[in-house]
Protein backbone atom coordinates (compact mmCIF):
# COMPACT_ATOMS: atom_id res chain seq x y z
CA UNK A 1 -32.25 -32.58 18.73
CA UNK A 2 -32.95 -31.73 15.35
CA UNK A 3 -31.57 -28.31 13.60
CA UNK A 4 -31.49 -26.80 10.24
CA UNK A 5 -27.98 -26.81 8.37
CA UNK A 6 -27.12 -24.12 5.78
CA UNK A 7 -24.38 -25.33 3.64
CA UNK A 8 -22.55 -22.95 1.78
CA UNK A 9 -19.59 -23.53 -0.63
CA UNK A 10 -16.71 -21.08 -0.73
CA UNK A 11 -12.99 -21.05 -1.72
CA UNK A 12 -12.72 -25.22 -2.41
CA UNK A 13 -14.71 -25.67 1.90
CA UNK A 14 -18.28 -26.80 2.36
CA UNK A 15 -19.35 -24.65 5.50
CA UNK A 16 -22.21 -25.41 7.49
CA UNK A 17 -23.78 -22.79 9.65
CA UNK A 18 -26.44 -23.17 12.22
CA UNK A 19 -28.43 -20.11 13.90
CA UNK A 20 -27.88 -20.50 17.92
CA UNK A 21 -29.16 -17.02 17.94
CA UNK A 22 -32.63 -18.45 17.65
CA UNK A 23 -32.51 -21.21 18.90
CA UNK A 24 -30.52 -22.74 22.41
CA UNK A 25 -28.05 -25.02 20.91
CA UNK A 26 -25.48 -27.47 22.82
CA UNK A 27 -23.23 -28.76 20.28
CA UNK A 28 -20.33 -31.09 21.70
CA UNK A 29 -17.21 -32.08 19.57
CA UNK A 30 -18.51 -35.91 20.03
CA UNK A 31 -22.06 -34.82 18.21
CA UNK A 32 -20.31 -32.66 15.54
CA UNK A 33 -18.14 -35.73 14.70
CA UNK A 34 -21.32 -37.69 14.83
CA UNK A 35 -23.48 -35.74 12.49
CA UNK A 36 -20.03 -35.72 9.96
CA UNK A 37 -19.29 -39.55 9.85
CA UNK A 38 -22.84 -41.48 10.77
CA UNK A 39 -25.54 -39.06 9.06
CA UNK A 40 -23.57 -38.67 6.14
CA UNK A 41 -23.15 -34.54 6.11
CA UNK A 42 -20.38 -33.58 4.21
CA UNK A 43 -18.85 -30.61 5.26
CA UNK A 44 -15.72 -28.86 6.46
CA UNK A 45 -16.93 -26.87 9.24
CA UNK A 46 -19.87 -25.96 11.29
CA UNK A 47 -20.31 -22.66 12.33
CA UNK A 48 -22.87 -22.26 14.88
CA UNK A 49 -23.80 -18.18 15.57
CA UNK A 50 -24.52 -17.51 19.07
CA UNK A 51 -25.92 -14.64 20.88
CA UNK A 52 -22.78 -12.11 22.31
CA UNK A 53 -21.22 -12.58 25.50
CA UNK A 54 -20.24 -9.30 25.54
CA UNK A 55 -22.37 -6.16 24.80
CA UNK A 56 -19.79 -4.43 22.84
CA UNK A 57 -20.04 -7.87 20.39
CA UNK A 58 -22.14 -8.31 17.60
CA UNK A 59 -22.25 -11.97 18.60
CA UNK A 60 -20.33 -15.01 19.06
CA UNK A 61 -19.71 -17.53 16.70
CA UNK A 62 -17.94 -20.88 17.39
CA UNK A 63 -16.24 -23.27 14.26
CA UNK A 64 -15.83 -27.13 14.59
CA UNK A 65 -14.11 -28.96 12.32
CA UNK A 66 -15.34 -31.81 11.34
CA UNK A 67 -13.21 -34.00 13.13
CA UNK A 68 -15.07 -31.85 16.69
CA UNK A 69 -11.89 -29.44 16.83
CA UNK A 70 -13.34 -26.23 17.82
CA UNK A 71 -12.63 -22.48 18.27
CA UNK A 72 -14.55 -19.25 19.28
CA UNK A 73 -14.58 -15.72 17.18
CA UNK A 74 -15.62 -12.82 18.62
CA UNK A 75 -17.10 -9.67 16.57
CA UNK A 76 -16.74 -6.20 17.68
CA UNK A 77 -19.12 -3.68 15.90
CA UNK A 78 -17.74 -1.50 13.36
CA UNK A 79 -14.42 -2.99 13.60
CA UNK A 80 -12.49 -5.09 11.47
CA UNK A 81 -10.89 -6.71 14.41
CA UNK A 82 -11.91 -10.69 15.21
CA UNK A 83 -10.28 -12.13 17.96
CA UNK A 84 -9.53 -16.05 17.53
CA UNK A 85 -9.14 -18.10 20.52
CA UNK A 86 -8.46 -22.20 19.94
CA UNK A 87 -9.87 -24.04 22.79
C-alpha cells in the first residue's frame, strides 16, 4: 500500500498525518512500527483522519505512536469537547 505522509513539526514532535477520509486505510500497530524503524520515517506520531462513526462527529481520528501504541479521538461539532479513549 502506498500513502502520502504530511509531516508537520510542532511544540519539539514531528507529526505525521494521513487522510483516511479519502482514501480506505488499514493501518496496524505492526505496519506503523514498520514504516518508523525499516523505511526510515522519522516521526512521533501518525495521525490518520477517518470518516465519523457517528453523525453528530466531525470525524474520527486515530494517533499511533511510533512504537504502534494507538488511541482514538472523537470530534463533536461546535464543541470544544474531544473524547480520548486508549485502546
Amino acid at each position: 500500500m502506498e500513502v502520502n505522509l504530511h509531516i508537520y513539526s510542532g511544540i519539539g514532535n514531528l507529526i505525521a498525518i494521513v487522510d483516511g477520509i479519502r482514501n480506505d486505510l488499514h493501518i496496524s500497530s505492526k505496519e506503523v512500527d514498520h514504516v518508523y524503524n525499516f523505511h526510515d520515517v522519522n516521526f512521533d506520531q501518525l495521525i490518520i483522519l477517518l470518516p465519523p462513526s457517528d453523525p453528530q462527529n466531525d470525524l474520527d481520528v486515530k494517533i499511533f505512536n511510533n512504537d504502534g501504541y494507538s488511541c482514538y479521538l472523537f470530534w463533536v461539532p461546535f464543541s470544544s469537547i474531544m473524547i480520548l479513549i486508549s485502546i
